[in-house]
C-alpha atoms as a PDB file:
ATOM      1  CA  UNK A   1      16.215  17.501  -0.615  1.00  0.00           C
ATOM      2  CA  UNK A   2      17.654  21.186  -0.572  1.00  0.00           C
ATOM      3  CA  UNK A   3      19.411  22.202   3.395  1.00  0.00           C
ATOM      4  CA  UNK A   4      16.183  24.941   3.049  1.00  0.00           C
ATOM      5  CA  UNK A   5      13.615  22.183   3.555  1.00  0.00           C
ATOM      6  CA  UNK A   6      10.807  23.002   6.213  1.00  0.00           C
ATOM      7  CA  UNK A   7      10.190  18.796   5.865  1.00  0.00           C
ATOM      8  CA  UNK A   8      12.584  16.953   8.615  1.00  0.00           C
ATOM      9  CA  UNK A   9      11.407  13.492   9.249  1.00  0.00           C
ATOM     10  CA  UNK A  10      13.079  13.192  13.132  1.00  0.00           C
ATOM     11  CA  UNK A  11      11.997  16.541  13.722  1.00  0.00           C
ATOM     12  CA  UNK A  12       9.492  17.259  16.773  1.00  0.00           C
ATOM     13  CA  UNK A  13       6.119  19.151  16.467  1.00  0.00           C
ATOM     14  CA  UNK A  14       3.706  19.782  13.780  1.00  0.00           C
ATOM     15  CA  UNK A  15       4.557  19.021  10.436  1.00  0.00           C
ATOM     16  CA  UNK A  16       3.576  21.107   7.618  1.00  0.00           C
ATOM     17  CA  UNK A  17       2.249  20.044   4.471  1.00  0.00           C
ATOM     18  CA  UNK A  18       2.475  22.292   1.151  1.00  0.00           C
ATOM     19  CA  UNK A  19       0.219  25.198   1.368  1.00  0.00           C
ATOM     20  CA  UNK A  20       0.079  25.637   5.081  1.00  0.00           C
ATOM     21  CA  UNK A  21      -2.218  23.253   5.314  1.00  0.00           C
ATOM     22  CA  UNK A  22      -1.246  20.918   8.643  1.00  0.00           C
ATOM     23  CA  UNK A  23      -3.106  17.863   7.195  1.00  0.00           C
ATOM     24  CA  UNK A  24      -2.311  15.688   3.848  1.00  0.00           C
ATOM     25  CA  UNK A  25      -5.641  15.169   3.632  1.00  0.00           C
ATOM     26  CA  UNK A  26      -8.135  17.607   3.966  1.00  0.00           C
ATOM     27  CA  UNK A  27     -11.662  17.425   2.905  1.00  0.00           C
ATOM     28  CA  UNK A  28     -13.831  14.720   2.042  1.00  0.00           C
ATOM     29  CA  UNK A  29     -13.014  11.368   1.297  1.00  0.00           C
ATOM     30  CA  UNK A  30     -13.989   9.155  -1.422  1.00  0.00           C
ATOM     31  CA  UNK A  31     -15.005   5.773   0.866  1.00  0.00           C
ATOM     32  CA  UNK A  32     -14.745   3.559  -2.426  1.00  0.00           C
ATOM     33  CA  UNK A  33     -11.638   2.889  -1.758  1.00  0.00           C
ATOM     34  CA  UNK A  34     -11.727   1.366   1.441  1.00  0.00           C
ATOM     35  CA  UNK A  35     -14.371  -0.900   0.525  1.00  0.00           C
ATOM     36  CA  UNK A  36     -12.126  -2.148  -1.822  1.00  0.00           C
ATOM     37  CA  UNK A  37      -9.123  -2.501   0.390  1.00  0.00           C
ATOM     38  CA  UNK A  38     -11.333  -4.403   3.231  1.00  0.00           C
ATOM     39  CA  UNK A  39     -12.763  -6.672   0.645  1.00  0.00           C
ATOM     40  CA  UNK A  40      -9.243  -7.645  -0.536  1.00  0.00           C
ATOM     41  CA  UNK A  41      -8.042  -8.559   3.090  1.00  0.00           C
ATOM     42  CA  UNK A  42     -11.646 -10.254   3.952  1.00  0.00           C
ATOM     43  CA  UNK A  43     -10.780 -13.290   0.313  1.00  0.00           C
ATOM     44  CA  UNK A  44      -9.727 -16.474   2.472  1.00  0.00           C
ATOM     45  CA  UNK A  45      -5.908 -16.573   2.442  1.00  0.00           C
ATOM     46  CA  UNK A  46      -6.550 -19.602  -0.017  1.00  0.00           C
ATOM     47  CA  UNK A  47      -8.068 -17.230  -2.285  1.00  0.00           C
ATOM     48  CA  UNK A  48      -4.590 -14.365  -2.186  1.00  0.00           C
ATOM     49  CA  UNK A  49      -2.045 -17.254  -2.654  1.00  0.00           C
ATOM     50  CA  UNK A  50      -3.453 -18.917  -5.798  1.00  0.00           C
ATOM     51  CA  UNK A  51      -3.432 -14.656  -6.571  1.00  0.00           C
ATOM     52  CA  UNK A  52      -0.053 -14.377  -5.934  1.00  0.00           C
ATOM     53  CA  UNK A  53       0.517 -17.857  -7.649  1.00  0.00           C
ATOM     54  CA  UNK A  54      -0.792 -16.896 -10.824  1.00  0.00           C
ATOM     55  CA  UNK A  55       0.828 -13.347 -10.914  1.00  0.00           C
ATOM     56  CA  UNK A  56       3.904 -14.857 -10.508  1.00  0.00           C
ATOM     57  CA  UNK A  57       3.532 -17.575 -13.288  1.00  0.00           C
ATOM     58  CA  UNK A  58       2.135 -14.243 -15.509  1.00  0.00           C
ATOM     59  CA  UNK A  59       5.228 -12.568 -14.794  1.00  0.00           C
ATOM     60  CA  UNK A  60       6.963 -15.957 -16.223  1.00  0.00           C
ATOM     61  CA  UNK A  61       8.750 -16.358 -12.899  1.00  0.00           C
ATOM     62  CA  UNK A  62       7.977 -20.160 -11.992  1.00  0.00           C
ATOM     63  CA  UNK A  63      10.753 -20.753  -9.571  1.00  0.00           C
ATOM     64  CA  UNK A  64       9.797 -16.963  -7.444  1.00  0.00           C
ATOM     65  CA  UNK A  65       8.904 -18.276  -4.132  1.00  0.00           C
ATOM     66  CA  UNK A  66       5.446 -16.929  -4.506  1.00  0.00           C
ATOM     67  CA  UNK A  67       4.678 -19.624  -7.433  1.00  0.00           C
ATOM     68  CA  UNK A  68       6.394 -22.405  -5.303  1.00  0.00           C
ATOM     69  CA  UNK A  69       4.547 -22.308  -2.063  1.00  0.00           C
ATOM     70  CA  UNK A  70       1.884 -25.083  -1.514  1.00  0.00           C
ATOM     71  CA  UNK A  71      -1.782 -23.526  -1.845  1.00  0.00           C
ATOM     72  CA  UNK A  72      -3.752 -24.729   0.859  1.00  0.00           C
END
């Protein structure tokens, strides 16, 4: 980032996003998206390792701890 930037990450107050506007969002939001995102977390954690164990096995990485860990 240029020494000119308005954007300081430890600094104090109200930020400002581009535009003026003092919000990154602003307007309505599409609730799709969260349905999706709470479905994910509601699968039974049975459901996200045998997930994580086939992405890994995809990915051709069979000794990644994700495709090593005990399902169950």
């Amino acid at each position: 980032m240029s020494q000119n930037s308005q954007w300081n990450a430890y600094s104090a107050g109200n930020k400002v996003y581009g535009g003026g506007r003092p919000m990154p969002t602003v307007g309505p939001v599409d609730p799709i998206g969260y349905a999706e995102r709470d479905a994910k977390k509601k699968r039974p954690l049975w459901q996200n390792a045998a997930q994580r164990r086939l992405m890994a096995m995809k990915k051709n990485k069979p000794m990644s701890a994700d495709a090593l860990r005990p399902i169950g």
